[in-house]
Protein backbone atom coordinates (compact mmCIF):
# COMPACT_ATOMS: atom_id res chain seq x y z
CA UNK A 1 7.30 -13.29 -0.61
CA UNK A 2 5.23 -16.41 -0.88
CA UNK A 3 8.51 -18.86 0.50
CA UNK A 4 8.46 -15.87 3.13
CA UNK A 5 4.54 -16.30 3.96
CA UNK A 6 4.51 -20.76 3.55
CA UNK A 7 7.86 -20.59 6.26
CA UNK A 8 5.97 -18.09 8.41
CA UNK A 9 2.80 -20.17 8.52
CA UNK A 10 5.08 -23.18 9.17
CA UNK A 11 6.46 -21.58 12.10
CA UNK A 12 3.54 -20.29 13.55
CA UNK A 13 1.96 -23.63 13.43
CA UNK A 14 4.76 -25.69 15.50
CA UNK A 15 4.63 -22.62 17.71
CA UNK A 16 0.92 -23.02 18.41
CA UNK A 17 1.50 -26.95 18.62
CA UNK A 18 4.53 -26.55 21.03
CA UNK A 19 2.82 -23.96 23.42
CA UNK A 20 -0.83 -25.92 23.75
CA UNK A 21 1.60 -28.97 25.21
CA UNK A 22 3.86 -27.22 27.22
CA UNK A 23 1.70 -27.82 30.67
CA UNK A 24 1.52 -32.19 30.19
CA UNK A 25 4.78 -32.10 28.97
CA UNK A 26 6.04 -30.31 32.61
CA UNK A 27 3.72 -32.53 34.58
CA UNK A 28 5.02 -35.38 33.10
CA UNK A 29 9.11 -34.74 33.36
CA UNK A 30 7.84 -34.01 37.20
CA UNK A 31 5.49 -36.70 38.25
CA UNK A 32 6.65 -39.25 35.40
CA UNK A 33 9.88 -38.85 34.74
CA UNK A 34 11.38 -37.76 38.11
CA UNK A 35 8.52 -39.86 39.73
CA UNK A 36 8.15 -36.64 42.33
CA UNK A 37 5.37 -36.96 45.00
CA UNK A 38 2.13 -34.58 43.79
CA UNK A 39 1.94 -31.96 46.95
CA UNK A 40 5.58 -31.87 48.03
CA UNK A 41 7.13 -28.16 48.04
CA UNK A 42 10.37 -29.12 45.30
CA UNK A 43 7.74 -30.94 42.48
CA UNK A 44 5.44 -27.51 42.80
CA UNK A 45 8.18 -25.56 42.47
CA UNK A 46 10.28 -27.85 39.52
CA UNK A 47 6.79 -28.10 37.46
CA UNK A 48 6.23 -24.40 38.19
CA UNK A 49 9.64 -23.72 36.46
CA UNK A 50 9.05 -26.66 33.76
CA UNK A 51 5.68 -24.87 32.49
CA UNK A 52 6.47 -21.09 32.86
CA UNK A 53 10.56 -20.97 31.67
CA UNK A 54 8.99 -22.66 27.86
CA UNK A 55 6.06 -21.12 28.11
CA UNK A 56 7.16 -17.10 28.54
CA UNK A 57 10.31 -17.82 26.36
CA UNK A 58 7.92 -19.05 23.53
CA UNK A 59 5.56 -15.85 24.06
CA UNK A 60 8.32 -13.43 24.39
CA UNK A 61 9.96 -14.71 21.07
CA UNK A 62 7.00 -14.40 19.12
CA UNK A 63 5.64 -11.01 20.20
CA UNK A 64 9.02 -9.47 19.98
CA UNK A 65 9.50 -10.82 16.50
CA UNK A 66 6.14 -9.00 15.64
CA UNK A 67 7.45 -5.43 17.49
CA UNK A 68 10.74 -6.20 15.57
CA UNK A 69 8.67 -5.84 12.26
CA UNK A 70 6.86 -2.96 13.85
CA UNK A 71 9.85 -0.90 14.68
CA UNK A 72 11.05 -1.07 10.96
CA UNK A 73 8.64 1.19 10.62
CA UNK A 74 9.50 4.13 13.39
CA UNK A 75 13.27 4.79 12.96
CA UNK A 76 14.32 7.73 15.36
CA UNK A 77 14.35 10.14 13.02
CA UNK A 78 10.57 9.15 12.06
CA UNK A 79 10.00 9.35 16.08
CA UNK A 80 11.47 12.81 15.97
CA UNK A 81 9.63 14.56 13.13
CA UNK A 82 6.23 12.53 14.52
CA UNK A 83 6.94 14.69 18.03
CA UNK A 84 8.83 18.17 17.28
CA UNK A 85 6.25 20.93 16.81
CA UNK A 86 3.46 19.06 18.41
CA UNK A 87 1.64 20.93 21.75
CA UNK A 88 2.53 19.08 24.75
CA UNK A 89 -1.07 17.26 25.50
CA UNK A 90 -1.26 15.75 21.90
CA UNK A 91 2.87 15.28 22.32
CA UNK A 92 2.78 13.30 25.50
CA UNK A 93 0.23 10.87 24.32
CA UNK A 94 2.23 9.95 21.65
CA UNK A 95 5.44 10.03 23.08
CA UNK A 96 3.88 7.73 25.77
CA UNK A 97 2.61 5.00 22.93
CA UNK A 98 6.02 5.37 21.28
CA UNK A 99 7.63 4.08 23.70
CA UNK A 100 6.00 0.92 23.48
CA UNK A 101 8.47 -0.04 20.36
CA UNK A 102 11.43 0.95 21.51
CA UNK A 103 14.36 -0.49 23.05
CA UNK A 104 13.20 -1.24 25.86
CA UNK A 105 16.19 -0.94 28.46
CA UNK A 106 16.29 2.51 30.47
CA UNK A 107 19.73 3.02 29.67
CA UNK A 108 19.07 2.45 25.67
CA UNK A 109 16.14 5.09 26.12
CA UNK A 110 18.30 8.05 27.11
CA UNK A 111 19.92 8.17 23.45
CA UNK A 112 16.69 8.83 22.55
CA UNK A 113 15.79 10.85 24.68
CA UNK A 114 18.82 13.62 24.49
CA UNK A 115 17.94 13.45 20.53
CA UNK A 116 14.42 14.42 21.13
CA UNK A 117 15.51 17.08 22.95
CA UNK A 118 18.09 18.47 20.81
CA UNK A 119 16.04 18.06 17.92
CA UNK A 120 13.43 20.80 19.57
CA UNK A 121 10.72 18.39 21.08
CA UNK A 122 9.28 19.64 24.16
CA UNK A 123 11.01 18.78 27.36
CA UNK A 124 7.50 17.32 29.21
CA UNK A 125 7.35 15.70 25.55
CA UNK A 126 10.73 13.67 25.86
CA UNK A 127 10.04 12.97 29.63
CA UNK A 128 7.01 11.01 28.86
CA UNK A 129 8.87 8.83 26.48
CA UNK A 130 11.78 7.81 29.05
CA UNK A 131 9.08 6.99 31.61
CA UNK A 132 7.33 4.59 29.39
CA UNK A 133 9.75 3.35 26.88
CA UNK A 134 11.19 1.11 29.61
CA UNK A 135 8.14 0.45 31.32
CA UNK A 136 5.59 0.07 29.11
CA UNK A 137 7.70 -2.28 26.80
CA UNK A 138 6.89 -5.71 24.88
CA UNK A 139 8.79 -7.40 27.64
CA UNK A 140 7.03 -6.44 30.50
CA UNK A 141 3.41 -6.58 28.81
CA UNK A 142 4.46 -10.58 27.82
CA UNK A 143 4.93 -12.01 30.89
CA UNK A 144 2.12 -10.33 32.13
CA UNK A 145 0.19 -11.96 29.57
CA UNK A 146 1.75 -15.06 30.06
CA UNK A 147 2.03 -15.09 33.65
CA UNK A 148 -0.96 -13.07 35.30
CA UNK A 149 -3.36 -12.96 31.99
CA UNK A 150 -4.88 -10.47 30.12
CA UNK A 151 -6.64 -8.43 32.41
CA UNK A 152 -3.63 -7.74 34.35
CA UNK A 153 -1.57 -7.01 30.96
CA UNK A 154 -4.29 -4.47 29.85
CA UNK A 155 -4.55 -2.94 33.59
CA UNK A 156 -0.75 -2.59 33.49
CA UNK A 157 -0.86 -0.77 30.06
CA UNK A 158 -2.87 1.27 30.68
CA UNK A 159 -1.79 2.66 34.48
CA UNK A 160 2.35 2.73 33.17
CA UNK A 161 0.67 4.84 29.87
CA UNK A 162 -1.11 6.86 32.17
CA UNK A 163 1.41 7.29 34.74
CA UNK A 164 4.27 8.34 31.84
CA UNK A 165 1.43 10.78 30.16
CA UNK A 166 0.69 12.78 33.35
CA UNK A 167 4.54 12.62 34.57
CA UNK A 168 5.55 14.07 31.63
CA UNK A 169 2.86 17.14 31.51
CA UNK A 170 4.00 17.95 35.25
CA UNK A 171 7.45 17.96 34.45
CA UNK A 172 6.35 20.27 31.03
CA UNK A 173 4.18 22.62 33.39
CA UNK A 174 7.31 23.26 35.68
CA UNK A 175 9.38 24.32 32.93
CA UNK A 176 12.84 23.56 33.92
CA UNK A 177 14.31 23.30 30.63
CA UNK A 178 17.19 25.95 32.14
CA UNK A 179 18.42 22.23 34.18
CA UNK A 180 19.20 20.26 31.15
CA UNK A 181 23.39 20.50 31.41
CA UNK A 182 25.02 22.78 29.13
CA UNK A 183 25.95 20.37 26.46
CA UNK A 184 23.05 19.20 25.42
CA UNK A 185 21.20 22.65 25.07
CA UNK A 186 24.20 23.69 22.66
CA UNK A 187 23.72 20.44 20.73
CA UNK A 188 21.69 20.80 17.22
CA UNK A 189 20.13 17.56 16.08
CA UNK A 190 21.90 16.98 12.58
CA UNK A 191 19.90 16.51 9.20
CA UNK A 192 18.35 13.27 9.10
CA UNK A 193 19.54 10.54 6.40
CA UNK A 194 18.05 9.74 3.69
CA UNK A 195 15.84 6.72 4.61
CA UNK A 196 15.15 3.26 2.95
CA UNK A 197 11.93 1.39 3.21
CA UNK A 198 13.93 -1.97 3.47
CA UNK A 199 10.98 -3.84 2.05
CA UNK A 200 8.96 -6.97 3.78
CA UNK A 201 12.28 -8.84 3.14
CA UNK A 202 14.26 -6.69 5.11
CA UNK A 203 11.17 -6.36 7.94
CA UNK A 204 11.25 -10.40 8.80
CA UNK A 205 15.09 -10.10 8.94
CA UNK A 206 14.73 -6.70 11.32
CA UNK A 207 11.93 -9.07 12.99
CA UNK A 208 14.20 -12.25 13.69
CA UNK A 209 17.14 -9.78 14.37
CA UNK A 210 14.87 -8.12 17.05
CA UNK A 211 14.37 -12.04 18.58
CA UNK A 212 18.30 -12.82 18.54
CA UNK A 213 18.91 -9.31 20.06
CA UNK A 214 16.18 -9.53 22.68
CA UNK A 215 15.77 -12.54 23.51
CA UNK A 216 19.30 -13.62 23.46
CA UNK A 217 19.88 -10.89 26.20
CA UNK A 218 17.07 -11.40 28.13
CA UNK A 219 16.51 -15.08 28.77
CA UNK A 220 18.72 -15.46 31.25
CA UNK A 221 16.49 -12.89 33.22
CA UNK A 222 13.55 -14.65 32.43
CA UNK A 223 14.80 -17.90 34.05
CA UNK A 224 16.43 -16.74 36.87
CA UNK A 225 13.35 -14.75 37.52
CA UNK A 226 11.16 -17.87 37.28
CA UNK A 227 13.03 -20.03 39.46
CA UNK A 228 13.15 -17.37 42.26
CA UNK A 229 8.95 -17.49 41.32
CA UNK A 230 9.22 -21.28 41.12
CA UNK A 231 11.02 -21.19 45.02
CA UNK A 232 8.17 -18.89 45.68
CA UNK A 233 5.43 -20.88 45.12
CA UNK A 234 6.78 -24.11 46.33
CA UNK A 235 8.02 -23.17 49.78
CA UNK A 236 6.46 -20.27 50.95
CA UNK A 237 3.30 -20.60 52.53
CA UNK A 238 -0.12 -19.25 51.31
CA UNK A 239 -1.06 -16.22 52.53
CA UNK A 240 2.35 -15.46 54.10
CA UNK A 241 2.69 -12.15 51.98
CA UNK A 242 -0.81 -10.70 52.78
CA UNK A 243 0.73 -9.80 56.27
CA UNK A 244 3.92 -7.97 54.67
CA UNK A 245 2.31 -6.73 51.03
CA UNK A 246 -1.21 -7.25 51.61
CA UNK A 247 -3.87 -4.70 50.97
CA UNK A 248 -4.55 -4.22 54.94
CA UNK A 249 -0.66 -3.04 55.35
CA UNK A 250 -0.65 1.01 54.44
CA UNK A 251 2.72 1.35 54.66
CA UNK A 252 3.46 -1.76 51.87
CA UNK A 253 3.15 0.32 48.58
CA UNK A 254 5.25 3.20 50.14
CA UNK A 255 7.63 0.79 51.36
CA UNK A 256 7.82 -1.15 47.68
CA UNK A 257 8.92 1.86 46.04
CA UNK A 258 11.27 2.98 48.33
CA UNK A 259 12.74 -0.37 47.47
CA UNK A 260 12.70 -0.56 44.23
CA UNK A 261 13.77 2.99 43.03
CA UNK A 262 17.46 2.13 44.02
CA UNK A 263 17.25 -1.48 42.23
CA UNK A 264 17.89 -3.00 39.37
CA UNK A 265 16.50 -5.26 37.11
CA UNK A 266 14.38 -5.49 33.85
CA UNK A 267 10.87 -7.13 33.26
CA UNK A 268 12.22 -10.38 32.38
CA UNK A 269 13.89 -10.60 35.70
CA UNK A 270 10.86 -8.99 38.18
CA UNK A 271 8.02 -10.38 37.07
CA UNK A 272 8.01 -13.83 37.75
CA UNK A 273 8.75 -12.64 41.27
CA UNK A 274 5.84 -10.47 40.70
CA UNK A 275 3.71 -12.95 40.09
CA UNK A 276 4.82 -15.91 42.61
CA UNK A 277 4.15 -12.90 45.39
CA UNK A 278 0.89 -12.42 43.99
CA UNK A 279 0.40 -16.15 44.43
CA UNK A 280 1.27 -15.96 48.08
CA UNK A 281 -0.97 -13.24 48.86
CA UNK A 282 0.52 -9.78 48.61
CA UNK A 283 -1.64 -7.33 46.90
CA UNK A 284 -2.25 -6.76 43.38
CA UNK A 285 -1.08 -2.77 43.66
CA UNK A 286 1.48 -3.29 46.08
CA UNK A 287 3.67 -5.47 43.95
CA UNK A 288 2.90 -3.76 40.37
CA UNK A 289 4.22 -0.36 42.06
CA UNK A 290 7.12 -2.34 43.20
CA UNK A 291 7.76 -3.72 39.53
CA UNK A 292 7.16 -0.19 38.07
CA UNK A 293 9.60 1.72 40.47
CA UNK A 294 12.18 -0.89 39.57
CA UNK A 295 11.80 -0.91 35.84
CA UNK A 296 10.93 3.16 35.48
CA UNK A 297 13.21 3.93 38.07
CA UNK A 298 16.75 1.76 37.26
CA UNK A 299 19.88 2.92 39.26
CA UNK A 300 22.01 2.62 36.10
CA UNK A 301 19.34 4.95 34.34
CA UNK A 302 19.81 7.64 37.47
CA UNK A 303 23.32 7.53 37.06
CA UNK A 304 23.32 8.04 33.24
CA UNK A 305 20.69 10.82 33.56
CA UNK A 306 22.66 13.10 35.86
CA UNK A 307 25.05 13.10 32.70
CA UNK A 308 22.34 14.90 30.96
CA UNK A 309 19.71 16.79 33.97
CA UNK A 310 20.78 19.10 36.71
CA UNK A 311 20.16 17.94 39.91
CA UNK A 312 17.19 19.74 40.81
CA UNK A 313 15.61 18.39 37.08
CA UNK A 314 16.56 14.70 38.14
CA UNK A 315 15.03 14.80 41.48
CA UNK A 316 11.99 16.08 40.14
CA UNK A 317 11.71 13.74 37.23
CA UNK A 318 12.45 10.66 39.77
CA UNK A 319 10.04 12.56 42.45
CA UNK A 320 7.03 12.71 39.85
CA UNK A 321 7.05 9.45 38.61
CA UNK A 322 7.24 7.89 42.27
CA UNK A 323 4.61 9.75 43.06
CA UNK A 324 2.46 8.72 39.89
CA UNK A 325 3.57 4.74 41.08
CA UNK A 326 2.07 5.22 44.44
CA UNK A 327 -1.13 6.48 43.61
CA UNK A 328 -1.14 3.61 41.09
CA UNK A 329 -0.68 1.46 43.40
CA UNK A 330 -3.02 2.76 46.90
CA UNK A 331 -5.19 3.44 43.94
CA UNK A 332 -5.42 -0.40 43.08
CA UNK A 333 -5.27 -2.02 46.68
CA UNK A 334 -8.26 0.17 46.89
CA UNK A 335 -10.77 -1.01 44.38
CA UNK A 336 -9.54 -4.19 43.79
């Protein structure tokens, strides 16, 4: 345990060291190195892409590294006996936060999902959990951080919570369990094995296997989706999205998720897009109900779901969130 803590320490440090240089170190390979003029459209977007690709790479390993240890905690069985036989307010709330720390892919949700159901949780229950488990997800909350700040991380949070909470209830109220499809209703969740506490051992290697998983998979995403930010922000003019996204357009935030409900893409592709338009002037709720409808709202997750829901069930669960992302977002073009 202590060669465990003195290599963890280690690590941390050349982290911190690495990450407080990344900015100079971008500047330089693009004004020094290259020798690119300061002002033209391909060194903004080049030192853009120098600064950010590091920078969210290095914040996304280490916060999924910490989730990885997390999760060694809240196997799916644990997530099952924490939500069967809870009522559905108290059961939505923590449905919602579970989702935070778990796979984070829409498609790698519904698993989950069709074993909370056959294990007896409440329908509403399990509903609030596929809404924010890819929404709501270490990914997404990351680059936010990293990209936007903190204040835009915590809004985020706390609006995808919110909208997966109050989705969920609706879809509870309706009940519509009678549109699940017949083979899931006759499944019976099997006995749970026996489970091992794996020890702080085992956590750092569920940790580090979290960061080869994750991360291996995702940073192509994350650069593609910070060079299409980087183009952004070198060549398009400022203020050019305020007349397409901007708050003053009504029809922008509808538009967005009409958009992006039929997409697909994950957090580490989006939101360096997300931000670069928020750089050029579209508005702050416009573009975070785009991101939302394409992350909540996946194509590949439709198509996987109507394996599982009815028709009628589907359109309502894809009708309820869309409707919670819009009044997210005319709610924020409003007061901010």
């Amino acid at each position: 345990m202590a060669r465990i803590l003195a290599l963890g320490i280690a690590a941390l440090a050349l982290w911190i060291a690495v990450y407080t240089h990344l900015e100079a170190w971008a500047d330089a390979a693009t004004y020094g190195l290259l020798g690119l003029e300061r002002g033209s459209a391909f060194a903004a977007a080049l030192a853009f892409f120098l600064y950010d690709g590091p920078k969210v790479l290095l914040l996304l390993t280490l916060v999924v590294f910490g989730v990885g240890i997390i999760r060694s905690f809240f196997t799916a069985a644990r997530a099952r006996r924490l939500l069967a036989g809870r009522g559905e307010a108290v059961g939505n709330v923590l449905a919602a936060l579970l989702g935070i720390v778990t796979p984070f892919c829409s498609c790698s949700a519904v698993p989950l999902f069709v074993g909370f159901v056959t294990a007896g949780v409440p329908l509403g229950v399990t509903f609030s959990f596929l809404v924010s488990a890819p929404m709501v997800n270490e990914v997404a909350l990351v680059l936010l951080y990293g990209l936007m700040g903190w204040k835009v991380a915590g809004l985020y949070l706390l609006t995808g919570l919110l909208v997966a909470m109050v989705s969920g209830w609706v879809i509870g109220r309706l009940k519509m369990e009678g549109h699940l499809e017949e083979w899931v209703r006759l499944i019976h969740a099997g006995q749970d094995q026996p489970e091992v506490e794996p020890g702080w051992p085992g956590r750092v290697r569920a940790g580090l296997e979290a960061v080869r998983d994750i991360v291996g998979r995702t940073w192509p995403w994350v650069l593609a989706g910070i060079a299409v930010g980087a183009g952004i922000h070198g060549y398009v003019p400022e203020g050019f999205m305020a007349s397409i996204m901007g708050r003053d357009a009504w029809w922008s935030v509808l538009a967005a998720v009409a958009l992006g409900v039929p997409m697909y893409s994950n957090a580490a592709g989006i939101i360096p897009v997300v931000h670069a338009l928020l750089e050029k002037g579209a508005a702050l709720g416009t573009v975070l109900a785009f991101m939302m409808s394409v992350i909540a709202l996946s194509l590949p997750e439709t198509i996987i779901l109507r394996k599982v829901l009815k028709p009628r069930l589907l359109f309502t669960f894809v009708g309820v969130v869309s409707l919670g992302i819009l009044l997210v977002g005319y709610l924020f073009n409003l007061i901010l």
